[in-house]
Protein backbone atom coordinates (compact mmCIF):
# COMPACT_ATOMS: atom_id res chain seq x y z
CA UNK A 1 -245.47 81.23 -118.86
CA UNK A 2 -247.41 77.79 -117.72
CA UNK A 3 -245.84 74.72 -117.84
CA UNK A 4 -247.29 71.32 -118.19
CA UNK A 5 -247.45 69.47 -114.78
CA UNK A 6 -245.17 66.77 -116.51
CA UNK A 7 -244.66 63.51 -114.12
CA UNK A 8 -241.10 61.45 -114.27
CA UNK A 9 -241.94 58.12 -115.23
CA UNK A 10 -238.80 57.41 -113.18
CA UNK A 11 -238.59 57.63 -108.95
CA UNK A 12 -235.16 59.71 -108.76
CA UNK A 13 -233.52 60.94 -105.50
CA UNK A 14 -233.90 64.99 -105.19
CA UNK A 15 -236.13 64.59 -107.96
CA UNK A 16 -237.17 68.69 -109.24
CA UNK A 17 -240.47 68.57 -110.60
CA UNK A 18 -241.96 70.51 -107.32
CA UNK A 19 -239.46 73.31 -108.39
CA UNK A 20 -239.75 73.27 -112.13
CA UNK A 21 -241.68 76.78 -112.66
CA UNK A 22 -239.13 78.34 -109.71
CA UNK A 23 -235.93 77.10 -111.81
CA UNK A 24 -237.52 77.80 -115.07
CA UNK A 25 -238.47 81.76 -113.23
CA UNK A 26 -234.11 81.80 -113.57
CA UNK A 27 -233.92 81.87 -117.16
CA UNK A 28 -235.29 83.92 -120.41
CA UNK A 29 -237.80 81.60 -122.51
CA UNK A 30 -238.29 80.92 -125.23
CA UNK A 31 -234.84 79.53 -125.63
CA UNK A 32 -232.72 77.80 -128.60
CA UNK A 33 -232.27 74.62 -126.39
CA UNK A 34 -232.07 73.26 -123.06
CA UNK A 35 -229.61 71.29 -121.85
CA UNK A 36 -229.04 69.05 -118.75
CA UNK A 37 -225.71 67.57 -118.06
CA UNK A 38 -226.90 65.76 -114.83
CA UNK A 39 -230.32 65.01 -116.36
CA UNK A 40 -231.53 61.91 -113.83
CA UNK A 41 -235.31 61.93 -114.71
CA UNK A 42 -234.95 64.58 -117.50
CA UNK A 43 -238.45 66.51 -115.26
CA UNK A 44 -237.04 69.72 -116.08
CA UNK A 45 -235.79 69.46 -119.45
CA UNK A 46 -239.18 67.44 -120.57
CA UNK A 47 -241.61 69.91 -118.48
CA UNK A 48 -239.76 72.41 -120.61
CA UNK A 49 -239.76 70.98 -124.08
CA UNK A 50 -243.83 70.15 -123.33
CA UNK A 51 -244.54 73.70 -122.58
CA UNK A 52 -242.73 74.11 -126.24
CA UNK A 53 -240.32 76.86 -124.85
CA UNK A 54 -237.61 75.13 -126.80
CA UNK A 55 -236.58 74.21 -130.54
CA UNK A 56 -234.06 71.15 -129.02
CA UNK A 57 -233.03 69.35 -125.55
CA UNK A 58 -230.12 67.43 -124.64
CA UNK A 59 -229.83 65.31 -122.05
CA UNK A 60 -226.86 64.29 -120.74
CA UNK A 61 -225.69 61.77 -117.88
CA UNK A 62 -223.09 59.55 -117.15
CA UNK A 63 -225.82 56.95 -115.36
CA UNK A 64 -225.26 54.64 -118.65
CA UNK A 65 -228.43 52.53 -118.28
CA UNK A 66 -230.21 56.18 -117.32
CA UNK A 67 -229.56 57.26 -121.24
CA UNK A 68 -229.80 53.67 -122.21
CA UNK A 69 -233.40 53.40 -120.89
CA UNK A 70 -234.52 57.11 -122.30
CA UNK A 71 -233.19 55.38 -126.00
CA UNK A 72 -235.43 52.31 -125.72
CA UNK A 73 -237.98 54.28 -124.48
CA UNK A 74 -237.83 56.70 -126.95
CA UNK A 75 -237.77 54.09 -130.25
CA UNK A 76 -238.64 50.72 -128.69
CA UNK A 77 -241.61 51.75 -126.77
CA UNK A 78 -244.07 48.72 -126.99
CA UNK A 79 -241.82 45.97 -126.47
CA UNK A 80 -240.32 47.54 -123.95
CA UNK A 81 -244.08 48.29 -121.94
CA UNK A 82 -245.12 44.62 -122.95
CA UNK A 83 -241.28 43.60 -120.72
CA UNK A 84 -242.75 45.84 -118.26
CA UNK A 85 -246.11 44.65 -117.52
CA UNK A 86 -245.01 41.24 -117.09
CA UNK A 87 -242.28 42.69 -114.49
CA UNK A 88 -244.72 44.30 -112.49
CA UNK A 89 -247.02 41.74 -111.13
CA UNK A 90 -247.69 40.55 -107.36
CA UNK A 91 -245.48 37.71 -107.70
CA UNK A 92 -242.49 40.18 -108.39
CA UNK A 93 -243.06 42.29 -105.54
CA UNK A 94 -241.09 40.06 -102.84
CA UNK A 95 -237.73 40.05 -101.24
CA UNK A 96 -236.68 37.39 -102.43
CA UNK A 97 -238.16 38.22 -106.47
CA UNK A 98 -236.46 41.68 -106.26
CA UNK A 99 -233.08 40.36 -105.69
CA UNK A 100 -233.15 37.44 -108.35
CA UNK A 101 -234.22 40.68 -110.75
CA UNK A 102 -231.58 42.13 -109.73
CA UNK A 103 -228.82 40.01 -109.91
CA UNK A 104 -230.51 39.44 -113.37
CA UNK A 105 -230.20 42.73 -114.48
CA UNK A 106 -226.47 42.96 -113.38
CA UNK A 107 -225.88 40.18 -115.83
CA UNK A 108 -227.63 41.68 -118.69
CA UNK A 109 -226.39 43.05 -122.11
CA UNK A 110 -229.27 42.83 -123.59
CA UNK A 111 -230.73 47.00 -124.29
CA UNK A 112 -234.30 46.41 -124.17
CA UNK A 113 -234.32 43.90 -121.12
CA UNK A 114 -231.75 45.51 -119.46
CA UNK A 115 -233.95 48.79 -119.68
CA UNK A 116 -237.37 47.34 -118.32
CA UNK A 117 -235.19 45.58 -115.76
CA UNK A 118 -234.28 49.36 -114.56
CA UNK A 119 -237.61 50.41 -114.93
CA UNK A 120 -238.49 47.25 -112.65
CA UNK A 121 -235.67 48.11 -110.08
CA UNK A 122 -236.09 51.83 -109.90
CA UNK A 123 -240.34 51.16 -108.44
CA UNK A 124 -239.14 48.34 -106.37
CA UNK A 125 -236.39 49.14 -105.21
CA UNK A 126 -235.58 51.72 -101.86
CA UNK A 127 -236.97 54.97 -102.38
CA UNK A 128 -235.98 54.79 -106.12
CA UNK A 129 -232.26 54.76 -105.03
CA UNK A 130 -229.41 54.00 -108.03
CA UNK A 131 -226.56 53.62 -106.49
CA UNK A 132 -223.80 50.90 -108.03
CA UNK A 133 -220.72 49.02 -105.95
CA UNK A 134 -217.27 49.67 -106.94
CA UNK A 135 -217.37 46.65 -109.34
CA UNK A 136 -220.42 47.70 -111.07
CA UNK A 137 -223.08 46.12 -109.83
CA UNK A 138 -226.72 47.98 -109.07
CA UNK A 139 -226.92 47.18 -105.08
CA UNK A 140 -229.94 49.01 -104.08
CA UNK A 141 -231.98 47.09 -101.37
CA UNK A 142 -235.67 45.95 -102.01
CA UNK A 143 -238.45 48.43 -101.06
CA UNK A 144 -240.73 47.07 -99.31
CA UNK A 145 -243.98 48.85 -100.78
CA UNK A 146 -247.40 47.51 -101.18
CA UNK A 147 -248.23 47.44 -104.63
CA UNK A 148 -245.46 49.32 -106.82
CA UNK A 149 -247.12 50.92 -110.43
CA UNK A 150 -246.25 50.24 -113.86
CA UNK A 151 -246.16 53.91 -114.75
CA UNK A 152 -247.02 53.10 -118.23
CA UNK A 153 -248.73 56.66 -119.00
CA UNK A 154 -246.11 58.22 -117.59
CA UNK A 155 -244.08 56.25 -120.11
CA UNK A 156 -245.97 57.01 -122.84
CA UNK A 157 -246.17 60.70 -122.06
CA UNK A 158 -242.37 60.77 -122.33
CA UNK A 159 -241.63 58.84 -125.13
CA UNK A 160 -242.34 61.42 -128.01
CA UNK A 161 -240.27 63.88 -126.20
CA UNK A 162 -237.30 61.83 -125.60
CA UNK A 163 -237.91 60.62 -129.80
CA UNK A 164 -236.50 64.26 -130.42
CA UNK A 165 -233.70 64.83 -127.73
CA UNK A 166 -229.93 64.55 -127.48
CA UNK A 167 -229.25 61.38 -125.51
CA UNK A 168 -225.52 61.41 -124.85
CA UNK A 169 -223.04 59.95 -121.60
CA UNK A 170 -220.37 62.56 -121.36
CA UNK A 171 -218.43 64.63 -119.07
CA UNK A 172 -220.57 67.09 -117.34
CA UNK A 173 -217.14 69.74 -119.19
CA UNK A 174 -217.90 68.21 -122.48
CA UNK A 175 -221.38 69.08 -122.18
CA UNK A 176 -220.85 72.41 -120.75
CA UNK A 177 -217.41 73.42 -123.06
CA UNK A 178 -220.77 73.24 -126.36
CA UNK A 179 -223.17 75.48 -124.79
CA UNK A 180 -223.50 78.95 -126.02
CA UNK A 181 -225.84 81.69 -126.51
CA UNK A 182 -229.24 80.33 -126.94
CA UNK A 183 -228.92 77.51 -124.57
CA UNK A 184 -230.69 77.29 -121.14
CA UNK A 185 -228.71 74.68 -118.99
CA UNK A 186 -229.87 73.19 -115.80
CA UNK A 187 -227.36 71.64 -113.64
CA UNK A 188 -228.36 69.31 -111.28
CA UNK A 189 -225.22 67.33 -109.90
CA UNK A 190 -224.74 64.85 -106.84
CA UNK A 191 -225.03 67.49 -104.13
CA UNK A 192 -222.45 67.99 -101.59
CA UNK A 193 -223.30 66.31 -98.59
CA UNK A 194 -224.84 67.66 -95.35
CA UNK A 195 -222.53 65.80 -92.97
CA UNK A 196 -219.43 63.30 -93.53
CA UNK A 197 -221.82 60.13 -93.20
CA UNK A 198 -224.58 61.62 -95.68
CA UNK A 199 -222.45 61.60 -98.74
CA UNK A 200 -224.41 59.32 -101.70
CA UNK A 201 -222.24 60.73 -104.92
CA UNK A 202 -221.97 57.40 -107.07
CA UNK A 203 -224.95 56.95 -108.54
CA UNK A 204 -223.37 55.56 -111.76
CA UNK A 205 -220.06 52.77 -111.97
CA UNK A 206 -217.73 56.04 -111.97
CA UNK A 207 -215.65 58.33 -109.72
CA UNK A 208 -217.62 60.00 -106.71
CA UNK A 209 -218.29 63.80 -107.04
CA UNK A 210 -215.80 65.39 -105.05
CA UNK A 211 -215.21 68.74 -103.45
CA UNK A 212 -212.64 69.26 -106.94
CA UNK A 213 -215.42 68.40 -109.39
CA UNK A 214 -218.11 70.27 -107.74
CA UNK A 215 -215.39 73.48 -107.99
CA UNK A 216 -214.95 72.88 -111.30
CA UNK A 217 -218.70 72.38 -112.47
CA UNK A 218 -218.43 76.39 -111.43
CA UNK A 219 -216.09 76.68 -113.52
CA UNK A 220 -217.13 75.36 -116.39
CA UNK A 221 -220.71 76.81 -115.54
CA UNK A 222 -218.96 80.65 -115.87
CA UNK A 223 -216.94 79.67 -119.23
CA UNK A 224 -220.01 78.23 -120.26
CA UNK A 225 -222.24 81.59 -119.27
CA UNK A 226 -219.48 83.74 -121.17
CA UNK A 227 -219.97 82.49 -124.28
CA UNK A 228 -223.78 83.24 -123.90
CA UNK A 229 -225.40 80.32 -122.28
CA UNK A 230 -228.09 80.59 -119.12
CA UNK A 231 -226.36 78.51 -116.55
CA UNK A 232 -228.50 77.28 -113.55
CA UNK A 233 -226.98 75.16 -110.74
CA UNK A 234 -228.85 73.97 -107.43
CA UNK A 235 -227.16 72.68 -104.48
CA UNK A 236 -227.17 72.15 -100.93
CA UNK A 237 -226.48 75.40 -98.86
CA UNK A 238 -223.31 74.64 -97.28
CA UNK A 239 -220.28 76.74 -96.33
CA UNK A 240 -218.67 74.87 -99.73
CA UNK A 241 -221.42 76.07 -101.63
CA UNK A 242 -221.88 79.23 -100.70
CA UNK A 243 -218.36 79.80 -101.14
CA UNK A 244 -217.85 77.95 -104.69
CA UNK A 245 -221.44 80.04 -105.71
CA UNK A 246 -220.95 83.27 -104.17
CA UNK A 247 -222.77 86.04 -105.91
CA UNK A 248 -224.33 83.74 -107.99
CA UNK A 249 -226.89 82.26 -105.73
CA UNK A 250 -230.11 83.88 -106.46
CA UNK A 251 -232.53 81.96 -104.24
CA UNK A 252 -232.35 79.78 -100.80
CA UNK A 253 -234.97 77.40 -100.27
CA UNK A 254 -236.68 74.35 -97.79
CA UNK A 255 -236.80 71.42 -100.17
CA UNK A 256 -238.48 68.09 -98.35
CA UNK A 257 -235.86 65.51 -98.80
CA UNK A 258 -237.45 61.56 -99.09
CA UNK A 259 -234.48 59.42 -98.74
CA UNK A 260 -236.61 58.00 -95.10
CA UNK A 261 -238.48 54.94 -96.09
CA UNK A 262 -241.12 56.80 -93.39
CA UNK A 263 -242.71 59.86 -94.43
CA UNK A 264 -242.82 61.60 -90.96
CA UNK A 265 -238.64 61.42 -91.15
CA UNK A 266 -238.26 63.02 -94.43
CA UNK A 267 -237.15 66.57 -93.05
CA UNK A 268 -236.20 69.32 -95.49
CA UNK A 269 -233.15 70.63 -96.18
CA UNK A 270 -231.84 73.75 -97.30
CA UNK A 271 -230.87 74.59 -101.01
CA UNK A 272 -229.39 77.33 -103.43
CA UNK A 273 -230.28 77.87 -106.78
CA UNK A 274 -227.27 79.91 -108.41
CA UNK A 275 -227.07 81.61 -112.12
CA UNK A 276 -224.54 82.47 -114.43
């Protein structure tokens, strides 16, 4: 089995396309579909559906301007990488540019702007951070790079692929309560954190992830498996994980984590990968 060396178009926080051919190793292929109810950059579900192991993929998330931006990308791809180019241009790459963008954004309704705006945010922004206050608002502090890329190819790459998925902003349990035999699901949900001051679980305007929702993704994971479905799940090794997992964790693993702004602080961290 060889799958394409896809690349996110999108900077995304325990981003999996280093371990795409080790989760993919967890399942049976070719499948029906795959699914991801956590999908962040979609790297998994795209690297799948470009090796053509799948008839369908559905991506799922609750990030609202995540599935927003995969729509406009997916059927308003030229005015949305003419938006883009004019977003990403020396003048735009300053303190002070970054957060009139932003507070631009924040006031947006508009689908197309709103997207490249993302786009825009997500390469200047920290370390490709989303992360929204408790009113809302994106609040993700400028970068501070050098000269951040228009991934336009990377763009372009994606948008035939995202043409023919599910785009939907459920419940991970509404995702997972539809998958049966056939489907290959990869669940990748805000991890449960290291220490009590490393928790970053609100990515979108919603609840956090708690200890009670990461239970229940088990759950749902094993209803989900006995009706037929491949359920894979990857988490932090913790004593919580290892307990809500159990015999379901089929590999542990050193994953670099790049949350430092400086590379020689970006330790790794453990992980397990569990199946049901």
């Amino acid at each position: 089995m060889t799958i394409p060396n896809y690349r996110p178009f999108l900077k995304w926080p325990g981003g999996k396309r280093r371990l795409v051919p080790l989760l993919a190793s967890q399942a049976q292929w070719p499948a029906r579909r795959v699914v991801e109810p956590f999908c962040g950059s979609a790297v998994f579900s795209l690297s799948i559906a470009a090796a053509g192991l799948v008839d369908e993929v559905w991506l799922n998330d609750i990030n609202s301007d995540l599935i927003n931006l995969f729509r406009v990308a997916a059927f308003e791809l030229d005015p949305l990488v003419q938006i883009c180019a004019g977003l990403f241009v020396p003048e735009n790459n300053t303190a002070e540019r970054y957060y009139y963008w932003r507070k631009v954004f924040n006031n947006e309704s508009d689908p197309l702007q709103r997207a490249a705006l993302f786009i825009y945010l997500n390469r200047h922004g920290y370390n490709g951070l989303c992360r929204f206050s408790a009113s809302g608002s994106f609040n993700v502090p400028f970068g501070r790079y050098r000269r951040p890329a228009f991934p336009e190819a990377e763009l372009r790459e994606a948008a035939p692929l995202l043409r023919k998925a599910r785009l939907t902003e459920l419940g991970f349990e509404a995702v997972l309560e539809q998958c049966t035999a056939g489907d290959v699901v990869y669940c990748d949900p805000p991890y449960v954190p290291l220490s009590a001051t490393a928790s970053f679980t609100a990515y979108a305007p919603a609840a956090p992830f708690r200890s009670e929702e990461q239970a229940h993704l088990a759950l749902c994971a094993g209803e989900a498996a006995r009706r037929g479905a491949t359920v894979v799940v990857s988490n932090h090794d913790t004593p919580e994980t290892r307990q809500i997992y159990g015999k379901h964790i089929t590999e542990t693993i050193a994953v670099r984590r790049n949350i430092s702004c400086k590379g020689n602080q970006r330790a790794k961290a453990a992980e397990i990968i569990a199946v049901f």
